[in-house]
PDB file of N, CA and C in Angstrom:
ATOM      1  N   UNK A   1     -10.150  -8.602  15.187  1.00  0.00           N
ATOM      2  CA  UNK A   1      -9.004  -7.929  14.620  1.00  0.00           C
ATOM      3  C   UNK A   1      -9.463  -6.620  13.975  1.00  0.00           C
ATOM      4  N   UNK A   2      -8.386  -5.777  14.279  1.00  0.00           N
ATOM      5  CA  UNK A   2      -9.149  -4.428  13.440  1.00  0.00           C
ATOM      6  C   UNK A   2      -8.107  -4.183  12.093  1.00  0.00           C
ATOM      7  N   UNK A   3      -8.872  -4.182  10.739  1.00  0.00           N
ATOM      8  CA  UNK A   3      -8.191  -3.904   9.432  1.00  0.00           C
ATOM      9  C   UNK A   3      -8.108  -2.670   9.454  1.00  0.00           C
ATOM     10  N   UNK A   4      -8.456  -1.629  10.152  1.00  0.00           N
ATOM     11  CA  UNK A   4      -8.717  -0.298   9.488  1.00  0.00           C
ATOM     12  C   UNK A   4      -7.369   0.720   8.996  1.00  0.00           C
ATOM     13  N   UNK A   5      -6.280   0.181   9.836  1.00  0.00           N
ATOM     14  CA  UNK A   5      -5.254   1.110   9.399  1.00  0.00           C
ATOM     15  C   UNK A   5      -4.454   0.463   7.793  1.00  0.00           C
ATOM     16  N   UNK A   6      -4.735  -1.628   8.055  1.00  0.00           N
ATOM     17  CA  UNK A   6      -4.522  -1.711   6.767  1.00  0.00           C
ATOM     18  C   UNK A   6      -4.844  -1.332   5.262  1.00  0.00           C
ATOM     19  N   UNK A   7      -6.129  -0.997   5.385  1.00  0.00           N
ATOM     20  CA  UNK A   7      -7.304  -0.146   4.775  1.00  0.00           C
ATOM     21  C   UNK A   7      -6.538   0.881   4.388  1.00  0.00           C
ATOM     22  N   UNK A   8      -6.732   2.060   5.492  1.00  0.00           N
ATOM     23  CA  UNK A   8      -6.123   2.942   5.214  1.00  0.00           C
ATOM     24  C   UNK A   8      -4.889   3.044   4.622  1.00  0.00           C
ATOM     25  N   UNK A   9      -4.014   2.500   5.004  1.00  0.00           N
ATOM     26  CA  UNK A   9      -2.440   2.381   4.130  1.00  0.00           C
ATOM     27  C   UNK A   9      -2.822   2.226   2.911  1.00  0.00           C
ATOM     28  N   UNK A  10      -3.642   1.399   2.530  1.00  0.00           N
ATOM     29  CA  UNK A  10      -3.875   0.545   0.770  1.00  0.00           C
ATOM     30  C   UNK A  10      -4.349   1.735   0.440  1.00  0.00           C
ATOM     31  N   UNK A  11      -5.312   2.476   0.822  1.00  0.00           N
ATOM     32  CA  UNK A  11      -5.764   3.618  -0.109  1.00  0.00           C
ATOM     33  C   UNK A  11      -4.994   4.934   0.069  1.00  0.00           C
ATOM     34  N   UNK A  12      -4.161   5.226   0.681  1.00  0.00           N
ATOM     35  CA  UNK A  12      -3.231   6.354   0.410  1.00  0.00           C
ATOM     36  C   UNK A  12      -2.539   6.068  -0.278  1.00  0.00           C
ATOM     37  N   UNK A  13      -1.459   4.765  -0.142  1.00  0.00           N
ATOM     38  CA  UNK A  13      -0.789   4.533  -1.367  1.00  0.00           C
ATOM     39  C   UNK A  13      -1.067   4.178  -2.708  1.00  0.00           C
ATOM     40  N   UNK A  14      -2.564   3.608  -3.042  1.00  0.00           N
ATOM     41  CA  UNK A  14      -3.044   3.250  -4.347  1.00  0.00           C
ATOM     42  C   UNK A  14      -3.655   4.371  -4.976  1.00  0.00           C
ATOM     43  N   UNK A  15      -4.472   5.307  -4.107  1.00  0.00           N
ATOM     44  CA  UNK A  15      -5.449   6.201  -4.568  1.00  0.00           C
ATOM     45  C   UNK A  15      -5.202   7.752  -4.327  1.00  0.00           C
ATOM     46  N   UNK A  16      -4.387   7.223  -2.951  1.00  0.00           N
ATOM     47  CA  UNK A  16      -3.832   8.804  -3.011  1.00  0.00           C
ATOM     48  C   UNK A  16      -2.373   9.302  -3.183  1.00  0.00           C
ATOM     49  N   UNK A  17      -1.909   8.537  -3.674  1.00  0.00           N
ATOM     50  CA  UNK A  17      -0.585   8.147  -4.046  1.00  0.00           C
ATOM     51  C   UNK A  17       0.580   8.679  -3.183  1.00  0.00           C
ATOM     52  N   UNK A  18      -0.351   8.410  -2.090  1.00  0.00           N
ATOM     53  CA  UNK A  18       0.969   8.607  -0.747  1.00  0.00           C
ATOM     54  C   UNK A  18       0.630   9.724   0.092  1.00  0.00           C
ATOM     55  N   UNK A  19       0.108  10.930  -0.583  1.00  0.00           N
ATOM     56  CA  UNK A  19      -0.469  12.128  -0.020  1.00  0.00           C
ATOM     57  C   UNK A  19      -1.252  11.854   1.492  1.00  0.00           C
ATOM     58  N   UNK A  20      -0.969  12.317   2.270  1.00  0.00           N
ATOM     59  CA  UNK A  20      -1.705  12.257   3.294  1.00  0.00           C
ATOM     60  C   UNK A  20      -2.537  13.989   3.732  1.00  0.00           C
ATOM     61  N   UNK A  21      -2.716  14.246   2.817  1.00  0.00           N
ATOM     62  CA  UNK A  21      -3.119  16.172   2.883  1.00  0.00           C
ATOM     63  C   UNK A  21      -4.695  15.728   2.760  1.00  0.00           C
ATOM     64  N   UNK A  22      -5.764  14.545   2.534  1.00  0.00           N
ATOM     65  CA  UNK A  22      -6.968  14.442   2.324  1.00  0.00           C
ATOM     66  C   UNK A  22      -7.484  13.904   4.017  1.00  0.00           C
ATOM     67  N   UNK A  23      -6.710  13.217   4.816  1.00  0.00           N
ATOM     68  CA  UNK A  23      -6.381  12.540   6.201  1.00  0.00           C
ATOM     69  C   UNK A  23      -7.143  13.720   7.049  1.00  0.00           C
ATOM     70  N   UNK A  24      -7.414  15.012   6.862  1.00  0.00           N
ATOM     71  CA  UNK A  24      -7.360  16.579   7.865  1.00  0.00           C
ATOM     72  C   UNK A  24      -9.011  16.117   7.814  1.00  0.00           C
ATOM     73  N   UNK A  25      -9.543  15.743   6.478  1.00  0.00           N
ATOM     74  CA  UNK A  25     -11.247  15.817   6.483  1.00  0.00           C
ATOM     75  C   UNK A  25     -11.599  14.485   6.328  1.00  0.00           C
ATOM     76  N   UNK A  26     -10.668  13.054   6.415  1.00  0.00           N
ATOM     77  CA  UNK A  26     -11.164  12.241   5.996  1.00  0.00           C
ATOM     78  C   UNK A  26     -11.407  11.251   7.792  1.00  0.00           C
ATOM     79  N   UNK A  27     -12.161  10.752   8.037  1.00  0.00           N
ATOM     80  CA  UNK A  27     -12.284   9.787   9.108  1.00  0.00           C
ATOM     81  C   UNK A  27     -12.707   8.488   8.826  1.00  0.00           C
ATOM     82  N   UNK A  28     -13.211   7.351   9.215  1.00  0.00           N
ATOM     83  CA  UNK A  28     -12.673   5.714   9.151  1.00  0.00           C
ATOM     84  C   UNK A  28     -14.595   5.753   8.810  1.00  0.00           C
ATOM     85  N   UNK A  29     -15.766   6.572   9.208  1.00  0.00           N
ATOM     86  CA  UNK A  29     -16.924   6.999   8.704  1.00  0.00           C
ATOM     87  C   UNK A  29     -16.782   7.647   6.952  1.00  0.00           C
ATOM     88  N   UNK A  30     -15.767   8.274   7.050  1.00  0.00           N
ATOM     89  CA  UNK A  30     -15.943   9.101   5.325  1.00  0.00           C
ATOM     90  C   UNK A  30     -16.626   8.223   4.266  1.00  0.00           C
ATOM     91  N   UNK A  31     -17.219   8.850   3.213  1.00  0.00           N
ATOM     92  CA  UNK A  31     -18.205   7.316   2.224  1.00  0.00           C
ATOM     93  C   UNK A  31     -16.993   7.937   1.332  1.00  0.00           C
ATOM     94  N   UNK A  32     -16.594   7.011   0.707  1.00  0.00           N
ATOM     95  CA  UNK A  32     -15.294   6.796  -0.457  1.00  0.00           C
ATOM     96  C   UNK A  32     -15.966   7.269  -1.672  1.00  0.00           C
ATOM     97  N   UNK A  33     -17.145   7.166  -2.171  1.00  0.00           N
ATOM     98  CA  UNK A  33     -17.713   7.724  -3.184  1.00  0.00           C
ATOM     99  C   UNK A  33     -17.972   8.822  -3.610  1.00  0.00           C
ATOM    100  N   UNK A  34     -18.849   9.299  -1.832  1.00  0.00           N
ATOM    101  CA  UNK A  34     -19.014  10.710  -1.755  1.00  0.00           C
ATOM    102  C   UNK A  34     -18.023  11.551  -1.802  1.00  0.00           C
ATOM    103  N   UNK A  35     -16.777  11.226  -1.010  1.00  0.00           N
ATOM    104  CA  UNK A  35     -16.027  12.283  -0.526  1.00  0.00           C
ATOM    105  C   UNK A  35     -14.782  12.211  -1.911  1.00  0.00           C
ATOM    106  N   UNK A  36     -14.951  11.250  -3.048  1.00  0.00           N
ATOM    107  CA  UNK A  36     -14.519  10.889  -4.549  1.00  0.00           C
ATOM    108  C   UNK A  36     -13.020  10.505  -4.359  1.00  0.00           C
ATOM    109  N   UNK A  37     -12.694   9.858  -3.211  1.00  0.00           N
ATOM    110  CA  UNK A  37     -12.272   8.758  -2.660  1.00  0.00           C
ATOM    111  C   UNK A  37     -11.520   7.886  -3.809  1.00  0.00           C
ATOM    112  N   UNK A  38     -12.900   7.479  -4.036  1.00  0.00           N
ATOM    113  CA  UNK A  38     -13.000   6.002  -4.951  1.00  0.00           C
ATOM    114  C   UNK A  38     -14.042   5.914  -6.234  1.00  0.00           C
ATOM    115  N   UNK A  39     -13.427   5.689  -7.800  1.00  0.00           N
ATOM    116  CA  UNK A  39     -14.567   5.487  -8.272  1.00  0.00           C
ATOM    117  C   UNK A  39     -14.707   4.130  -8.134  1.00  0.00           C
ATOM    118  N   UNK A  40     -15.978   3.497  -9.541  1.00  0.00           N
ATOM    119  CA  UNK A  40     -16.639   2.516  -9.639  1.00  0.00           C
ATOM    120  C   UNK A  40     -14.958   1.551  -9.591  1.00  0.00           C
ATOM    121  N   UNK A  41     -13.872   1.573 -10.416  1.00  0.00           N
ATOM    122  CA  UNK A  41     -12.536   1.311 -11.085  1.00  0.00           C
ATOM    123  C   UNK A  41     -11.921   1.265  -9.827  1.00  0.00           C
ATOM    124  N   UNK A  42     -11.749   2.032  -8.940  1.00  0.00           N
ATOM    125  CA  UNK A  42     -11.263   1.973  -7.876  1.00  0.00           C
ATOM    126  C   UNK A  42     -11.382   1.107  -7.149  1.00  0.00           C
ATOM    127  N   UNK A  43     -12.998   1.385  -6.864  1.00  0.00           N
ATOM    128  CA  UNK A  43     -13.783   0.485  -5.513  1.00  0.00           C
ATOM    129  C   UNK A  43     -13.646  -1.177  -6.124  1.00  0.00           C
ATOM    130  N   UNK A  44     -13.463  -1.719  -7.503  1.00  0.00           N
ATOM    131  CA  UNK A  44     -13.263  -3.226  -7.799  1.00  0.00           C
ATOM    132  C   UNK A  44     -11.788  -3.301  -7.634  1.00  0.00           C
ATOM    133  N   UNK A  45     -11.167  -2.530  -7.812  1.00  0.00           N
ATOM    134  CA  UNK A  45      -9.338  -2.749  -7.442  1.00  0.00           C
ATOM    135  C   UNK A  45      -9.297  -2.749  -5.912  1.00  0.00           C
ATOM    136  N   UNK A  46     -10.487  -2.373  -5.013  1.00  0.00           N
ATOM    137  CA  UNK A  46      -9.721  -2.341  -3.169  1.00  0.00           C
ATOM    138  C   UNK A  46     -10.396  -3.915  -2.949  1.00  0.00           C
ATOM    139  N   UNK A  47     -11.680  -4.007  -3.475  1.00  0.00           N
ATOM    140  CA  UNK A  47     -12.621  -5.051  -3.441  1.00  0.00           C
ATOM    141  C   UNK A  47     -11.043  -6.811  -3.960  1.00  0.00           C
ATOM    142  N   UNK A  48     -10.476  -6.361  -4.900  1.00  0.00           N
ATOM    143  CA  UNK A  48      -9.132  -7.465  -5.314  1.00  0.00           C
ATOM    144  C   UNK A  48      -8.638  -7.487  -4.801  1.00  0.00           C
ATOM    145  N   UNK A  49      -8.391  -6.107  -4.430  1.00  0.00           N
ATOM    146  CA  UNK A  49      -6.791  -6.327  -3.068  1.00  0.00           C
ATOM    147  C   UNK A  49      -7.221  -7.227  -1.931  1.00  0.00           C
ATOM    148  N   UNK A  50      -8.846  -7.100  -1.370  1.00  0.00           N
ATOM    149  CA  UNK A  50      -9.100  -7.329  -0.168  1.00  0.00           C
ATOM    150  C   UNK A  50      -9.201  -8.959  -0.538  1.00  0.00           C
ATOM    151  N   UNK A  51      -9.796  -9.570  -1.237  1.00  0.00           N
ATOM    152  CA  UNK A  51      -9.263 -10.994  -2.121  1.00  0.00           C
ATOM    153  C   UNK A  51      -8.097 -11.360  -1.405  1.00  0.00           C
ATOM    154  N   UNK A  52      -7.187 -10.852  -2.241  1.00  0.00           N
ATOM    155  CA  UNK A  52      -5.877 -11.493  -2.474  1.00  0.00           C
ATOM    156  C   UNK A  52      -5.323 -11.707  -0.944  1.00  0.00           C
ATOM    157  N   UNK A  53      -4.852 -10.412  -0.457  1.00  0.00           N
ATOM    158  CA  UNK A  53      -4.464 -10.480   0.850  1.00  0.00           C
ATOM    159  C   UNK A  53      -5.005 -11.069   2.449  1.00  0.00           C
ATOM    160  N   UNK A  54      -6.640 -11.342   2.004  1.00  0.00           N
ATOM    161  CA  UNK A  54      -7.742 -12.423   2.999  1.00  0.00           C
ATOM    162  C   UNK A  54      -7.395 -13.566   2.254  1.00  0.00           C
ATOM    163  N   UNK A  55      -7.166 -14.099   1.202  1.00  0.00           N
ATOM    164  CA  UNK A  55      -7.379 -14.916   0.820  1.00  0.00           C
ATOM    165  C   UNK A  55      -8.868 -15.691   0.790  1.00  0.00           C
ATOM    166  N   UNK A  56      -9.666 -14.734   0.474  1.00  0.00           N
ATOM    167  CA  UNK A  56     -11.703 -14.928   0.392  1.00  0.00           C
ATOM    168  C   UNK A  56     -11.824 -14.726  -0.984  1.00  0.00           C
ATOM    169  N   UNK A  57     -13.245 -15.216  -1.022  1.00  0.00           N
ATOM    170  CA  UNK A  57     -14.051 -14.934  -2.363  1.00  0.00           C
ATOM    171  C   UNK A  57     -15.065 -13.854  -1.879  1.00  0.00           C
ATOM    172  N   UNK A  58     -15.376 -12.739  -2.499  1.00  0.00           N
ATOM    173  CA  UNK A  58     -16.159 -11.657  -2.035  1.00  0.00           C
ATOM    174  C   UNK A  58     -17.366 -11.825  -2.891  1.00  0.00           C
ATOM    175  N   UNK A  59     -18.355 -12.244  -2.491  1.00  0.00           N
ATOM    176  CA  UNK A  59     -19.904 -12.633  -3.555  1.00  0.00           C
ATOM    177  C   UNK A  59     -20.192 -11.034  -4.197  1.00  0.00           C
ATOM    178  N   UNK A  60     -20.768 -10.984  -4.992  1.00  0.00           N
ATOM    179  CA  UNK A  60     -21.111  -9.874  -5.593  1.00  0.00           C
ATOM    180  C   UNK A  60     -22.322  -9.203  -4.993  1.00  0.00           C
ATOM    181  N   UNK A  61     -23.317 -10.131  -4.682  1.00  0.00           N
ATOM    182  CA  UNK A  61     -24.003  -9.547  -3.310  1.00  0.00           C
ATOM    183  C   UNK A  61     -23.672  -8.857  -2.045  1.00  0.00           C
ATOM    184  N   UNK A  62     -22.411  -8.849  -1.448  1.00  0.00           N
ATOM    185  CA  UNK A  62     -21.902  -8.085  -0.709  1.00  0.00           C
ATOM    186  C   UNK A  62     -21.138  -6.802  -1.164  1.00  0.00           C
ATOM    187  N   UNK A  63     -21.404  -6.773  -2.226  1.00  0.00           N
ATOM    188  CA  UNK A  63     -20.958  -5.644  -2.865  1.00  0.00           C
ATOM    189  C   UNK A  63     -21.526  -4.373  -2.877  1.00  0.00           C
ATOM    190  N   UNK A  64     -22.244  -4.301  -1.412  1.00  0.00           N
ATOM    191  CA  UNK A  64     -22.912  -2.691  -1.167  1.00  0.00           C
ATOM    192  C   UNK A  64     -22.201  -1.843  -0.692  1.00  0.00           C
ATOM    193  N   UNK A  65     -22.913  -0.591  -0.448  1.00  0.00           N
ATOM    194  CA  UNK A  65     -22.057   0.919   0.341  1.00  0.00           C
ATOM    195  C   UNK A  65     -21.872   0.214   1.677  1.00  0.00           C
ATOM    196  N   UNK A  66     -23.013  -0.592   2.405  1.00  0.00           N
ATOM    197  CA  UNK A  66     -23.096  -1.103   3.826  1.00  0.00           C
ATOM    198  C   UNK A  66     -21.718  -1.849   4.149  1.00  0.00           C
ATOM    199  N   UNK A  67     -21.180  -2.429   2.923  1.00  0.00           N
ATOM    200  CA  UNK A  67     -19.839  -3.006   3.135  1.00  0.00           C
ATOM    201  C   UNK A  67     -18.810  -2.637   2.892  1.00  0.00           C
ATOM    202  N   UNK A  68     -18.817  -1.312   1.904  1.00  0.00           N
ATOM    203  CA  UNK A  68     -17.430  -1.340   1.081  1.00  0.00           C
ATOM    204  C   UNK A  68     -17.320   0.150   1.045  1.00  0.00           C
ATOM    205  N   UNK A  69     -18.330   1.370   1.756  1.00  0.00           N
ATOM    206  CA  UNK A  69     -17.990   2.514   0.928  1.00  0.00           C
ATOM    207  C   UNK A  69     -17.174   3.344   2.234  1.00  0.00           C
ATOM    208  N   UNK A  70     -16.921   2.937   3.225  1.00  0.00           N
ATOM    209  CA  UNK A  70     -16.124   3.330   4.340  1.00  0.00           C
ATOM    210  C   UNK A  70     -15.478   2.367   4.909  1.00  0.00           C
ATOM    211  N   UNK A  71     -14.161   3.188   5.485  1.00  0.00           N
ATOM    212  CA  UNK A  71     -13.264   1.852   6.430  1.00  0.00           C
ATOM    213  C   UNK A  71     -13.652   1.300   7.331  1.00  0.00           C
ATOM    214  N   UNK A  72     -14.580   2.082   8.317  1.00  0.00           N
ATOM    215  CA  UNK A  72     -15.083   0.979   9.172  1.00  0.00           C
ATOM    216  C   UNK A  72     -16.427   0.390   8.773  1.00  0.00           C
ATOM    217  N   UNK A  73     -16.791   0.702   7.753  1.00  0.00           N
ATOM    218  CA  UNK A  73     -17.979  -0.477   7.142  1.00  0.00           C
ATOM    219  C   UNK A  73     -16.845  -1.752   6.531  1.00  0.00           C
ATOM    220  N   UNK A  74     -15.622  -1.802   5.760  1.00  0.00           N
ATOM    221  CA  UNK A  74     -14.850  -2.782   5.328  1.00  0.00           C
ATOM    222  C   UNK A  74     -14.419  -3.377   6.631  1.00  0.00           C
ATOM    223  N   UNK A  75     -13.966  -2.563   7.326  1.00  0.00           N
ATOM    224  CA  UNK A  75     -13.357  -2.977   8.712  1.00  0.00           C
ATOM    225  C   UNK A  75     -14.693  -4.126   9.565  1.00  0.00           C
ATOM    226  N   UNK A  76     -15.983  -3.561   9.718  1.00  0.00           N
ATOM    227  CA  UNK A  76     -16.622  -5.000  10.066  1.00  0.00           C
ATOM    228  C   UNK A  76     -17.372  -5.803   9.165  1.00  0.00           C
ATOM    229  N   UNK A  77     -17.103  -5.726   8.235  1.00  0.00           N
ATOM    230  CA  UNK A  77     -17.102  -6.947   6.925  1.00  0.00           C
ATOM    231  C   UNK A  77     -16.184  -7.697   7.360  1.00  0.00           C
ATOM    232  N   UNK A  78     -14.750  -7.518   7.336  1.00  0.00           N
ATOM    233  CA  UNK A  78     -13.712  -8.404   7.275  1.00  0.00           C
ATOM    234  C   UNK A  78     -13.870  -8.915   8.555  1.00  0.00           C
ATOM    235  N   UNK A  79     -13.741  -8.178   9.523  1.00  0.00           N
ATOM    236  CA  UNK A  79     -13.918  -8.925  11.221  1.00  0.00           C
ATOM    237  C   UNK A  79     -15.061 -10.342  10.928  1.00  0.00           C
ATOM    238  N   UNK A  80     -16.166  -9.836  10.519  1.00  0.00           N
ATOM    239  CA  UNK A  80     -17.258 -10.516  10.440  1.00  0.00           C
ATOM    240  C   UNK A  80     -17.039 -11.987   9.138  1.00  0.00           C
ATOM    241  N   UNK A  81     -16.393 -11.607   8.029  1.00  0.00           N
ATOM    242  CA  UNK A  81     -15.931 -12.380   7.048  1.00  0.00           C
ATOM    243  C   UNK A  81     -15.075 -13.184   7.717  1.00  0.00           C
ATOM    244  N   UNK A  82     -14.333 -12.958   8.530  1.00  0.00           N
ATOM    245  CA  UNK A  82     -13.141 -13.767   8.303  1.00  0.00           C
ATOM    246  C   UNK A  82     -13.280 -14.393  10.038  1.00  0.00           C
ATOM    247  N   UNK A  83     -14.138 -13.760  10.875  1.00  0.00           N
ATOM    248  CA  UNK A  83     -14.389 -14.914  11.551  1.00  0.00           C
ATOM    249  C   UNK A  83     -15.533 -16.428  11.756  1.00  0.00           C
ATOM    250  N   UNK A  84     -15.633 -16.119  10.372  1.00  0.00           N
ATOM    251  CA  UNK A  84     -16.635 -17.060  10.285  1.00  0.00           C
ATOM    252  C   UNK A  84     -16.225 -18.084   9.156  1.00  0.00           C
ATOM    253  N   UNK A  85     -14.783 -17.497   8.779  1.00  0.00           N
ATOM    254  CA  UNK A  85     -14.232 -18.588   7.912  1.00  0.00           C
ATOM    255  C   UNK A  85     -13.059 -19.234   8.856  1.00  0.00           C
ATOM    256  N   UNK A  86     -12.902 -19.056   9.723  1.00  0.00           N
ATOM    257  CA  UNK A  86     -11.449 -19.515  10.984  1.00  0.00           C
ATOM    258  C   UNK A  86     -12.100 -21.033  11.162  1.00  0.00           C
TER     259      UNK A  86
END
């Protein structure tokens, strides 16, 4: 399954508060940190959302850039997360 546009929706409407004018330089590669995306406050509010709506527990060990600081790094976390919980 691919999350990436759900992704994307959650963070225009949470972070960019709907604006789609950041979309021209941003791609599904962009690092959320670098490109100031997302802070530390941020990145634990997408990290809840992604909780709630998987219905998972996210270990705090997976809590790297490798997983969380781009959409398609979240995008094969979740593929990978959630087919191994089916």
């Amino acid at each position: 399954m691919d999350y990436k546009e759900t992704v994307k929706k959650y963070i225009i409407k949470n972070f960019m508060f709907g604006s789609t004018e950041f979309l021209e330089n941003f791609n599904y590669d962009t690092s959320f940190m670098e490109s100031g995306v997302l802070d530390s406050t941020g990145f634990l509010e997408l990290v809840n959302h992604l909780e709630e709506i998987y219905k998972i527990e996210i270990k705090e060990e997976d809590l790297v850039p490798e997983n969380f600081d781009t959409i398609e790094n979240i995008n094969k976390y979740l593929s990978n997360r959630l087919s191994s919980v089916k």
